[in-house]
C-alpha atoms as a PDB file:
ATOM      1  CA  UNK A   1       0.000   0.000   0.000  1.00  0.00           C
ATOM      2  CA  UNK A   2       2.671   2.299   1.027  1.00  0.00           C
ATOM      3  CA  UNK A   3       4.470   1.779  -2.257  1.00  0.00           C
ATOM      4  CA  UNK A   4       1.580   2.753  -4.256  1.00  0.00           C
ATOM      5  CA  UNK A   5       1.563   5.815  -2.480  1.00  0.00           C
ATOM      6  CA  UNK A   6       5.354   6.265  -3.302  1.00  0.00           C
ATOM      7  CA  UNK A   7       4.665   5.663  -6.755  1.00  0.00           C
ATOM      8  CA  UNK A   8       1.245   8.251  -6.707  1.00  0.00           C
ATOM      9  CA  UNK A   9       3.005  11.183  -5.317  1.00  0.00           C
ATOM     10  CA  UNK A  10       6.354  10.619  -7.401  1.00  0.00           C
ATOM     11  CA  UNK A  11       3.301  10.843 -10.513  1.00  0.00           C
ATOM     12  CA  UNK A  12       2.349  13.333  -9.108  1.00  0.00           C
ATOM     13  CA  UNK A  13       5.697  15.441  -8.801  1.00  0.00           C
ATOM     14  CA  UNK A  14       6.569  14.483 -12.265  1.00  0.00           C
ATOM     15  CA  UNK A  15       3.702  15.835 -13.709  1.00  0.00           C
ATOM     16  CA  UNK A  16       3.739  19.316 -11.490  1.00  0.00           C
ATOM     17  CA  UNK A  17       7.614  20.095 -12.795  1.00  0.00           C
ATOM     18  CA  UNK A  18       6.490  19.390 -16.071  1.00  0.00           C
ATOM     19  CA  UNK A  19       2.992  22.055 -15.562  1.00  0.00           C
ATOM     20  CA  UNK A  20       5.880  24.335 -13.723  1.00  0.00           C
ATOM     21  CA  UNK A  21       8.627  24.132 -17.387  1.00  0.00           C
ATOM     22  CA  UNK A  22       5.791  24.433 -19.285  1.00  0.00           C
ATOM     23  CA  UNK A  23       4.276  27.254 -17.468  1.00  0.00           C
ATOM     24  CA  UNK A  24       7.624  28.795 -17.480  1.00  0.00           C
ATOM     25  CA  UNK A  25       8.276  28.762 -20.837  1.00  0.00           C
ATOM     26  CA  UNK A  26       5.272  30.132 -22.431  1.00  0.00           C
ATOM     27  CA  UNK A  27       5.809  32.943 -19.538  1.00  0.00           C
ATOM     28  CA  UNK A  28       6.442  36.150 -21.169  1.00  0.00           C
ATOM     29  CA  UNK A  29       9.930  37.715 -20.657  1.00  0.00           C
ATOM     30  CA  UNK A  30      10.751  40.364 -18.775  1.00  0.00           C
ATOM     31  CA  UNK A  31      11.240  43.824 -20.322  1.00  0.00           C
ATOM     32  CA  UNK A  32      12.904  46.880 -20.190  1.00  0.00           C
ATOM     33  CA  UNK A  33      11.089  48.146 -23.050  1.00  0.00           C
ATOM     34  CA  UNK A  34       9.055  51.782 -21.768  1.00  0.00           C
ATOM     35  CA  UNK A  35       5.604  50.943 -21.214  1.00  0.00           C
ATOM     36  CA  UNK A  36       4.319  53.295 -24.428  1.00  0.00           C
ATOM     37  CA  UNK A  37       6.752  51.190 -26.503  1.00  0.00           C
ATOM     38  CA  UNK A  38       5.021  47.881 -25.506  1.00  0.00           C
ATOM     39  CA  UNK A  39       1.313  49.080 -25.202  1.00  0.00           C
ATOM     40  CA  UNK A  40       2.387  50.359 -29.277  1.00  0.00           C
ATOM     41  CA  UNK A  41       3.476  46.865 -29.938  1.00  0.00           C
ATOM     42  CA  UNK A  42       1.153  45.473 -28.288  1.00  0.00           C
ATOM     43  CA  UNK A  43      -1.866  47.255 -31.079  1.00  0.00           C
ATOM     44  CA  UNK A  44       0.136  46.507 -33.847  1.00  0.00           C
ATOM     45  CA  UNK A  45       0.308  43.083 -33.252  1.00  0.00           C
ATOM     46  CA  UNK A  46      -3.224  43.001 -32.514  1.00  0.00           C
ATOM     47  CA  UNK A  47      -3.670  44.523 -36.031  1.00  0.00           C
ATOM     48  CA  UNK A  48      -2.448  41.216 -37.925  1.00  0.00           C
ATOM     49  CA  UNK A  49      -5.510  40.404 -38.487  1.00  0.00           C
ATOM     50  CA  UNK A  50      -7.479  39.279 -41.945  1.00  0.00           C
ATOM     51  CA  UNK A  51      -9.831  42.850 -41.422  1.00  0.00           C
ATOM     52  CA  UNK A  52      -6.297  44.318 -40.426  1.00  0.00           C
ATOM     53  CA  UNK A  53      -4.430  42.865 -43.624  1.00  0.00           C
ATOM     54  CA  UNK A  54      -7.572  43.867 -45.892  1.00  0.00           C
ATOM     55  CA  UNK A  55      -7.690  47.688 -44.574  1.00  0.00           C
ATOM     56  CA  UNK A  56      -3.823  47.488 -45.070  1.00  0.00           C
ATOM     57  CA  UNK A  57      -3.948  46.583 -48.188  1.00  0.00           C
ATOM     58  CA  UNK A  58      -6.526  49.539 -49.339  1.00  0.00           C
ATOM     59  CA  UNK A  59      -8.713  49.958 -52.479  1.00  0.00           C
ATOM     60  CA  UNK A  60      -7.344  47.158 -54.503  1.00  0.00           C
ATOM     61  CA  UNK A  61      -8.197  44.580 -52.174  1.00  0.00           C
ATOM     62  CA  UNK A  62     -11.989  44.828 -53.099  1.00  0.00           C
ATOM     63  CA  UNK A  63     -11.164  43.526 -57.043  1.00  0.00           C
ATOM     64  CA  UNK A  64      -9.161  40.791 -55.356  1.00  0.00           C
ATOM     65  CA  UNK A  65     -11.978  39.744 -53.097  1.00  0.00           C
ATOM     66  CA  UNK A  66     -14.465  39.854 -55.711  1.00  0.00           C
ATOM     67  CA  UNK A  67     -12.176  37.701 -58.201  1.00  0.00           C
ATOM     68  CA  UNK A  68     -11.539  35.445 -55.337  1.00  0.00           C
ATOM     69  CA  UNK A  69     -15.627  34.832 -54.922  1.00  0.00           C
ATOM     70  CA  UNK A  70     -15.632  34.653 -59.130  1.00  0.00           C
ATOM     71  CA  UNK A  71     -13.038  31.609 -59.011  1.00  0.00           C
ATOM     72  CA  UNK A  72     -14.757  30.154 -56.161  1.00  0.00           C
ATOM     73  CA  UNK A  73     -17.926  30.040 -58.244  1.00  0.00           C
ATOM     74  CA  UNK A  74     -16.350  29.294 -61.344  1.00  0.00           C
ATOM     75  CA  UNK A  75     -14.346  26.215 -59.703  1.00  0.00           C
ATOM     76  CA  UNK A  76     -17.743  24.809 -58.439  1.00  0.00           C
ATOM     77  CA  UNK A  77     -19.272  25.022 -61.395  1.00  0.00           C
ATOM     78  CA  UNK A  78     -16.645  23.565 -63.526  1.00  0.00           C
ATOM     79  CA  UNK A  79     -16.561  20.838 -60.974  1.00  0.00           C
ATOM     80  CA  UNK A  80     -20.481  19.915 -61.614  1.00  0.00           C
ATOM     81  CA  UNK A  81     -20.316  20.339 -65.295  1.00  0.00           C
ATOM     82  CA  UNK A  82     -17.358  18.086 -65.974  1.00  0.00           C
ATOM     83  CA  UNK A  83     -19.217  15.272 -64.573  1.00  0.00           C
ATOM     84  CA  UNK A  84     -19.142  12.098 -67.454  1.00  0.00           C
ATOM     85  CA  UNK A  85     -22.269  11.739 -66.375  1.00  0.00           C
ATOM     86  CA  UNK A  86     -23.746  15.025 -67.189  1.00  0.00           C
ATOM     87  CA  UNK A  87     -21.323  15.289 -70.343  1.00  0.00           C
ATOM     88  CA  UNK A  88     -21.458  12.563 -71.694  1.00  0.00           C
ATOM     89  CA  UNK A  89     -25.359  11.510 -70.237  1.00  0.00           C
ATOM     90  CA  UNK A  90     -24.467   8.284 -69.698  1.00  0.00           C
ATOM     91  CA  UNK A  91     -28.085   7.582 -68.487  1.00  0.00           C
ATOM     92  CA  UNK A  92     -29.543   7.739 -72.270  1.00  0.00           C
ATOM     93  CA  UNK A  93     -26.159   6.242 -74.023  1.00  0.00           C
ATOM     94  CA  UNK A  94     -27.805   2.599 -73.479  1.00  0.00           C
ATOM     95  CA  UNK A  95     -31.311   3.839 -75.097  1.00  0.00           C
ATOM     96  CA  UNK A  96     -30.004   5.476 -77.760  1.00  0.00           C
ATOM     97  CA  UNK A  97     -27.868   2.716 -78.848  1.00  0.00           C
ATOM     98  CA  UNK A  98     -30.999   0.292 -78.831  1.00  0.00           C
ATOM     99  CA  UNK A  99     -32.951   2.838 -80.602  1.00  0.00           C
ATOM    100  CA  UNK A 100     -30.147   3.056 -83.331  1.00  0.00           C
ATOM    101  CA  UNK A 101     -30.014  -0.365 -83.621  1.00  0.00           C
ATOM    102  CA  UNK A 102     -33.597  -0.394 -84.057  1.00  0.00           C
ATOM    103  CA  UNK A 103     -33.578   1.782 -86.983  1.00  0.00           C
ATOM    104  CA  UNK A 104     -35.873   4.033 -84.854  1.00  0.00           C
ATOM    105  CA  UNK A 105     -34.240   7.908 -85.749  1.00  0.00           C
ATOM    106  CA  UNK A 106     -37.128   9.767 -84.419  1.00  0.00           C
ATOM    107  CA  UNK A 107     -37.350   8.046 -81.138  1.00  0.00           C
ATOM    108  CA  UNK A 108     -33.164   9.020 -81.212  1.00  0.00           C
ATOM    109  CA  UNK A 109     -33.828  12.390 -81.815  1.00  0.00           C
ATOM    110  CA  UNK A 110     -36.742  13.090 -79.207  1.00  0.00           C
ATOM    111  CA  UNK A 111     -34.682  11.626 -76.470  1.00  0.00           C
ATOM    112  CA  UNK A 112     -31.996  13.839 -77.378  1.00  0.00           C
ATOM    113  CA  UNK A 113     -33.790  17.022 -77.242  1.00  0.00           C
ATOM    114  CA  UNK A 114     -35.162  15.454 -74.061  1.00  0.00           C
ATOM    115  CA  UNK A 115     -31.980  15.812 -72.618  1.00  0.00           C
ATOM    116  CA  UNK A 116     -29.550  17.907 -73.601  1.00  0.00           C
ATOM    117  CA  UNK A 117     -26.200  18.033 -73.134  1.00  0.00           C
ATOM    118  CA  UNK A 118     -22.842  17.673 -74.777  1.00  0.00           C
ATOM    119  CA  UNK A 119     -23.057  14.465 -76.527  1.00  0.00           C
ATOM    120  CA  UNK A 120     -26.829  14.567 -76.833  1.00  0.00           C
ATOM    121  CA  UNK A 121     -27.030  17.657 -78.827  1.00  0.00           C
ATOM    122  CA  UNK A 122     -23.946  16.442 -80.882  1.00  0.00           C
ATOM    123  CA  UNK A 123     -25.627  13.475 -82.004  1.00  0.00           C
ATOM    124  CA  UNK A 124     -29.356  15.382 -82.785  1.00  0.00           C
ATOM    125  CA  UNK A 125     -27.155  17.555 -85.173  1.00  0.00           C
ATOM    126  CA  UNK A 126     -26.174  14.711 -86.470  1.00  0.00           C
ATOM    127  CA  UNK A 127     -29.701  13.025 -86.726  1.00  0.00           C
ATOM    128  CA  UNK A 128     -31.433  16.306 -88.326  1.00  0.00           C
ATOM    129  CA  UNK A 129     -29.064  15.477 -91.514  1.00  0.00           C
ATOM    130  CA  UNK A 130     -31.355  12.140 -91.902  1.00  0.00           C
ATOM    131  CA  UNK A 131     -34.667  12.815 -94.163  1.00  0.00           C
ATOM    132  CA  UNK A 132     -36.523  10.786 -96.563  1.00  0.00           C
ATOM    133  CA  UNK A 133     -35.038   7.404 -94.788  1.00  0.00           C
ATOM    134  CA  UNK A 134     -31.648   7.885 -96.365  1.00  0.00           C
ATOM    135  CA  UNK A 135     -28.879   7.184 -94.715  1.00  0.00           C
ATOM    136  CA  UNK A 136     -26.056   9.649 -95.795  1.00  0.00           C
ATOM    137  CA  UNK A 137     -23.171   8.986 -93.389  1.00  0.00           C
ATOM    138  CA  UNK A 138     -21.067  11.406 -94.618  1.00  0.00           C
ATOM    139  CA  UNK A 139     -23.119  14.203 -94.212  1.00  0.00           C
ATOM    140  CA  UNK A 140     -24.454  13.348 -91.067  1.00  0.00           C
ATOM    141  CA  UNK A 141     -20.858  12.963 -89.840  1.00  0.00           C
ATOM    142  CA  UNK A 142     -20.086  16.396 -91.253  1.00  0.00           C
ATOM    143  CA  UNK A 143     -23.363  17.768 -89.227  1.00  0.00           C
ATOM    144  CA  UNK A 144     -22.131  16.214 -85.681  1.00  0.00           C
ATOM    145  CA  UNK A 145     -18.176  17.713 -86.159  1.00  0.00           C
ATOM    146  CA  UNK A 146     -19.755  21.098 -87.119  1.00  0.00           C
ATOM    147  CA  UNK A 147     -21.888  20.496 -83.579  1.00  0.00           C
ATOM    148  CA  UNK A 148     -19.051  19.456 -81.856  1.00  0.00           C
ATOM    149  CA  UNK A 149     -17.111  22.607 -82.183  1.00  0.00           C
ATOM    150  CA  UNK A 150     -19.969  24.802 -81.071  1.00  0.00           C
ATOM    151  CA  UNK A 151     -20.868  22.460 -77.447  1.00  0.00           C
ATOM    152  CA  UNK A 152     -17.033  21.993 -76.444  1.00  0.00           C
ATOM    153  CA  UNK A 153     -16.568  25.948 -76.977  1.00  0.00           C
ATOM    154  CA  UNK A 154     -19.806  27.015 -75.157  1.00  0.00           C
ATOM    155  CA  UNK A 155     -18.845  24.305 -72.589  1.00  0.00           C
ATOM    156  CA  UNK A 156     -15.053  25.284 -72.033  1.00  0.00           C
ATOM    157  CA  UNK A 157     -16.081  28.774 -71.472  1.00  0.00           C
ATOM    158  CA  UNK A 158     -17.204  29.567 -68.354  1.00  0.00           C
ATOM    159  CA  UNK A 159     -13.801  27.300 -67.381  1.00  0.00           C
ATOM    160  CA  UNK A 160     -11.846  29.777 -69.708  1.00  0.00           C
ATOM    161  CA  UNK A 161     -12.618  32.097 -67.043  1.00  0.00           C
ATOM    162  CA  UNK A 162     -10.960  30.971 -63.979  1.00  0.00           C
ATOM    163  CA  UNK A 163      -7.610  31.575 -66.326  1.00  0.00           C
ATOM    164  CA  UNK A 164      -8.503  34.920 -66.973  1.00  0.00           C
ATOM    165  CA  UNK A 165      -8.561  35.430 -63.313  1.00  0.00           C
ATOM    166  CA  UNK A 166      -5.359  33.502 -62.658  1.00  0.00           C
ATOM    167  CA  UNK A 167      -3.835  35.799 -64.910  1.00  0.00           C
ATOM    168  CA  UNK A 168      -5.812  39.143 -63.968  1.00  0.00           C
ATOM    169  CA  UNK A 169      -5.514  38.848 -59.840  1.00  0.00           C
ATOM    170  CA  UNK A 170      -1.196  38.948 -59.962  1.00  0.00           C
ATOM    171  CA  UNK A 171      -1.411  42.139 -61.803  1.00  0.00           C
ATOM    172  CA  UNK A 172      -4.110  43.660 -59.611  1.00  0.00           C
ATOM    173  CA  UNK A 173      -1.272  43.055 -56.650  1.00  0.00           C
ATOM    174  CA  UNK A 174       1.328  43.953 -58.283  1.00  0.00           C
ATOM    175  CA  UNK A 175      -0.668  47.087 -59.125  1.00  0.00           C
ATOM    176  CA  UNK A 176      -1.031  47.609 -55.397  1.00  0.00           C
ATOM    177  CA  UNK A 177       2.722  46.717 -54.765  1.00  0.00           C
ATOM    178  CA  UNK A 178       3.560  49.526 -57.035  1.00  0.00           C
ATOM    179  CA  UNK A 179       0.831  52.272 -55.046  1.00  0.00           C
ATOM    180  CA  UNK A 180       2.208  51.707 -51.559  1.00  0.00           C
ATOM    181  CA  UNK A 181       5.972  51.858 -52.823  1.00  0.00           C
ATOM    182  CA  UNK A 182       5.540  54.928 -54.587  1.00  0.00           C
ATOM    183  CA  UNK A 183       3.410  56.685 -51.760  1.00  0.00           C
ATOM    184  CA  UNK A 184       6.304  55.065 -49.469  1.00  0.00           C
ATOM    185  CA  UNK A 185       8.934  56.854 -51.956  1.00  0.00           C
ATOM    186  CA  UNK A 186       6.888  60.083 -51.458  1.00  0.00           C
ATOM    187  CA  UNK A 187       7.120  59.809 -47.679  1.00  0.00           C
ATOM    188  CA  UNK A 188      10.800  59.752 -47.934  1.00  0.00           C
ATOM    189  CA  UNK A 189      10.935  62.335 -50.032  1.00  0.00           C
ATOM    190  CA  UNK A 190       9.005  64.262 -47.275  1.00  0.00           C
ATOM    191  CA  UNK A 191      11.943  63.699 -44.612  1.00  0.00           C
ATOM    192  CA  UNK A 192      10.343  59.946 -43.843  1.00  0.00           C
ATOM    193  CA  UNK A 193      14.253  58.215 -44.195  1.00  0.00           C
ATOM    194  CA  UNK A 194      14.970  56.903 -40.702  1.00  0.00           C
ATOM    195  CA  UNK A 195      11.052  56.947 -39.610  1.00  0.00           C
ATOM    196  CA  UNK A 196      10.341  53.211 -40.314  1.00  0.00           C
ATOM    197  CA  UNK A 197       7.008  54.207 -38.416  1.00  0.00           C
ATOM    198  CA  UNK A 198       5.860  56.240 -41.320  1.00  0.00           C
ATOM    199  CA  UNK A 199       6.591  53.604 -44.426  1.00  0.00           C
ATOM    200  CA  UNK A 200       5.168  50.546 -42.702  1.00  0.00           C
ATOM    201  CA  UNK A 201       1.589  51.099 -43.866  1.00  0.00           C
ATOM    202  CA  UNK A 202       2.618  51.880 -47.386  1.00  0.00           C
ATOM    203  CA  UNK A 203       5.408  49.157 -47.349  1.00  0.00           C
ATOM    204  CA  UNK A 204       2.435  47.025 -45.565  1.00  0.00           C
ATOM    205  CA  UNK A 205       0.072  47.724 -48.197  1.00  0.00           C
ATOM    206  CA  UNK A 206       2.288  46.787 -51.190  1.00  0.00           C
ATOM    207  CA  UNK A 207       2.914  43.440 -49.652  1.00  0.00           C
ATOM    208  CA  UNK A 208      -0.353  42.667 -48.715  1.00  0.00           C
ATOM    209  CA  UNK A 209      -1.494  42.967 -51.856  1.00  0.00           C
ATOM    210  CA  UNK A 210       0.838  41.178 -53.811  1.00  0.00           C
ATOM    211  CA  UNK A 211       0.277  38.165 -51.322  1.00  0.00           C
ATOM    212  CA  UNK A 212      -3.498  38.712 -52.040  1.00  0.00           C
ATOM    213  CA  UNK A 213      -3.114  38.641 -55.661  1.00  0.00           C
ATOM    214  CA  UNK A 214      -0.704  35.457 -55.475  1.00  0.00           C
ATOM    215  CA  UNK A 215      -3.384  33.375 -53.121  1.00  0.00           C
ATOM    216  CA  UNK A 216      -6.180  33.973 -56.134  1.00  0.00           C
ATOM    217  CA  UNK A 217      -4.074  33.627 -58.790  1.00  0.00           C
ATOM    218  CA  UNK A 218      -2.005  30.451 -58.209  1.00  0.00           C
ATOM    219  CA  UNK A 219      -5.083  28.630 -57.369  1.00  0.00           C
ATOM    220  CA  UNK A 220      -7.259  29.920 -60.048  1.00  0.00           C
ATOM    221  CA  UNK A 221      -4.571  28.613 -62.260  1.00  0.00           C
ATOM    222  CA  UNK A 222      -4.175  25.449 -61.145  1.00  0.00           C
ATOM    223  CA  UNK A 223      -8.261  24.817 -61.207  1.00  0.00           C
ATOM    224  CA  UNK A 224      -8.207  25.866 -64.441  1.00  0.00           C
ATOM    225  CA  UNK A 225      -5.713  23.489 -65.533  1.00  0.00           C
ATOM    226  CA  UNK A 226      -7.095  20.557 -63.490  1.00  0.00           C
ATOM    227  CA  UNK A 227     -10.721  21.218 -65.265  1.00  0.00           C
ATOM    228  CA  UNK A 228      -9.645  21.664 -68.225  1.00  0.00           C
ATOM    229  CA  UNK A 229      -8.149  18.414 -68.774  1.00  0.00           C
ATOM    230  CA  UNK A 230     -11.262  16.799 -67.128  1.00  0.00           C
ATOM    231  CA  UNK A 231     -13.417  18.653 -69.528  1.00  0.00           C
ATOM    232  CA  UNK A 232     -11.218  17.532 -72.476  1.00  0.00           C
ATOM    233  CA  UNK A 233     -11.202  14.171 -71.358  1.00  0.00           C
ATOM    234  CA  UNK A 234     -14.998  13.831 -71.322  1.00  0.00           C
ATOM    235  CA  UNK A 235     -14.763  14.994 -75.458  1.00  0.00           C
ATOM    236  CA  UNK A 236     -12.377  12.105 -76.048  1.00  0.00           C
ATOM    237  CA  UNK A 237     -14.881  10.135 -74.351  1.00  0.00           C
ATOM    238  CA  UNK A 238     -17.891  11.661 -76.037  1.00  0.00           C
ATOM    239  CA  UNK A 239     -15.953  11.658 -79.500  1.00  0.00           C
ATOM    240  CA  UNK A 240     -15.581   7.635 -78.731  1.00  0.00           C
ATOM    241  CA  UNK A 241     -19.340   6.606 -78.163  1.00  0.00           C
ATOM    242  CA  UNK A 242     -20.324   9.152 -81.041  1.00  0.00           C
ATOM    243  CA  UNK A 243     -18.353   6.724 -83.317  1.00  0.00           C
ATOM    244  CA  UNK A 244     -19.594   3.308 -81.781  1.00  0.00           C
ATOM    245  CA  UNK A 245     -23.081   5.095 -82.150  1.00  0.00           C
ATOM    246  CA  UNK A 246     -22.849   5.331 -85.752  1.00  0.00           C
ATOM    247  CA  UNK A 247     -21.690   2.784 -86.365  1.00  0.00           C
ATOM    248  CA  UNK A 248     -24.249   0.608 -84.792  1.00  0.00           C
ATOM    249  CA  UNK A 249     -26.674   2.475 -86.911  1.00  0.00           C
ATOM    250  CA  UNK A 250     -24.846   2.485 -90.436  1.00  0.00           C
ATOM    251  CA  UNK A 251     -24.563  -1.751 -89.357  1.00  0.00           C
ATOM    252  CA  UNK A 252     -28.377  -1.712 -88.641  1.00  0.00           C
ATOM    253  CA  UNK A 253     -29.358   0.526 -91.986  1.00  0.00           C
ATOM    254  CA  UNK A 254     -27.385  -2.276 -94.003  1.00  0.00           C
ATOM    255  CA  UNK A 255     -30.525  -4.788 -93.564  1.00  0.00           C
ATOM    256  CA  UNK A 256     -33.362  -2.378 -93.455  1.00  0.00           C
ATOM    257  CA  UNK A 257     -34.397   1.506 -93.906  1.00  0.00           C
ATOM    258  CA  UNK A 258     -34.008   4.644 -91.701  1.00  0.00           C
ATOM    259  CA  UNK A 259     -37.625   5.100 -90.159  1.00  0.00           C
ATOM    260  CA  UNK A 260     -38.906   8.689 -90.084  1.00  0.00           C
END
């Protein structure tokens, strides 16, 4: 019994010396800094703040915060519209390949404007060329390539966007790096030199807003990359079952009409 009670309290001091080092350490030094001095560093510290950094960084930081809510929106969207599924509409690939290979163009065509999307529209393009139940593959191929072009344009634009902004957001802070050094030159122009007091807000602002324009540009840029290659992905995908599509339907035409 008595050597549990050993054991307990040497616990027990062991874990007070570590409280006391601990406590200890994170114990502020002393100073010999005036009391003005420290109250002054004590607000500017209290400044560093993300309200602090945006009034630092002054007017410009308003285009960088609305380009940073742009890519935001942009990168969401891109995300839900380079889904296979909704590109490519997976869902309807399996009826419109029976309806193909039942000669049955109309019934094609309806569920196509049904639902439209990339591949979809591509491939009612490519149906309207069919009339009087003859099968001209050429031109019908001809009508879904001029289609093409026109979806995977529309479709890549709104993504095109989130590069303009990766491009646009660096120059906006580089715009503000070059405001707060030249009101910072002006200042020591003005008898500032050897007053660090009086350049830190301008010297504050021009690095505030190059950081800002850096943090919505680099990954702007890199969303636009990433979606783009998902979204071009999807077309080799799309320009794939186009082809198997056709071809299931120039095989069926070989033993029978195109129904209207």
């Amino acid at each position: 019994m008595k050597r549990n009670q050993y054991v307990a309290v040497l616990v027990l001091g062991l874990l007070l010396t570590v409280v006391w080092n601990t406590v200890a350490q994170d114990a502020p030094e002393p100073t010999t800094e005036p009391k003005a001095a420290a109250v002054e560093k004590t607000k500017t510290a209290a400044k560093l703040t993300l309200g602090g950094l945006w009034k630092q960084g002054g007017l410009i930081m308003y285009p960088l915060g609305l380009l940073s809510v742009a890519a935001v929106g942009l990168t969401i969207y891109g995300f839900t519209s380079t889904q296979s599924r909704k590109m490519l509409g997976t869902d309807h690939v399996p009826v419109l390949q029976q309806e193909l290979m039942s000669l049955h163009v109309e019934e094609a065509r309806d569920i196509c404007n049904g639902a439209p999307g990339l591949l979809t529209n591509t491939l009612s393009a490519g149906l309207d060329r069919l009339s009087d139940g003859v099968l001209d593959v050429p031109s019908m191929e001809k009508a879904m390539e001029e289609a093409s072009v026109h979806e995977v344009t529309a479709g890549l634009k709104p993504i095109s966007y989130l590069s303009i902004i990766a491009q646009t957001a660096p120059m906006l802070g580089l715009l503000g790096t070059v405001s707060g050094m030249i009101k910072a030159f002006q200042k020591i122009g003005e008898g500032g030199m050897g007053k660090p007091e009086l350049l830190a807000a301008d010297i504050g602002e021009a690095m505030v807003t190059t950081a800002g324009g850096l943090l919505v540009g680099i990954p702007a840029m890199f969303f636009y990359f990433y979606l783009k290659g998902r979204y071009l992905s999807n077309v080799s995908e799309m320009s794939r079952v186009l082809g198997n599509l056709c071809h299931q339907l120039v095989s069926a035409a070989r033993s029978g009409d195109v129904e209207e």
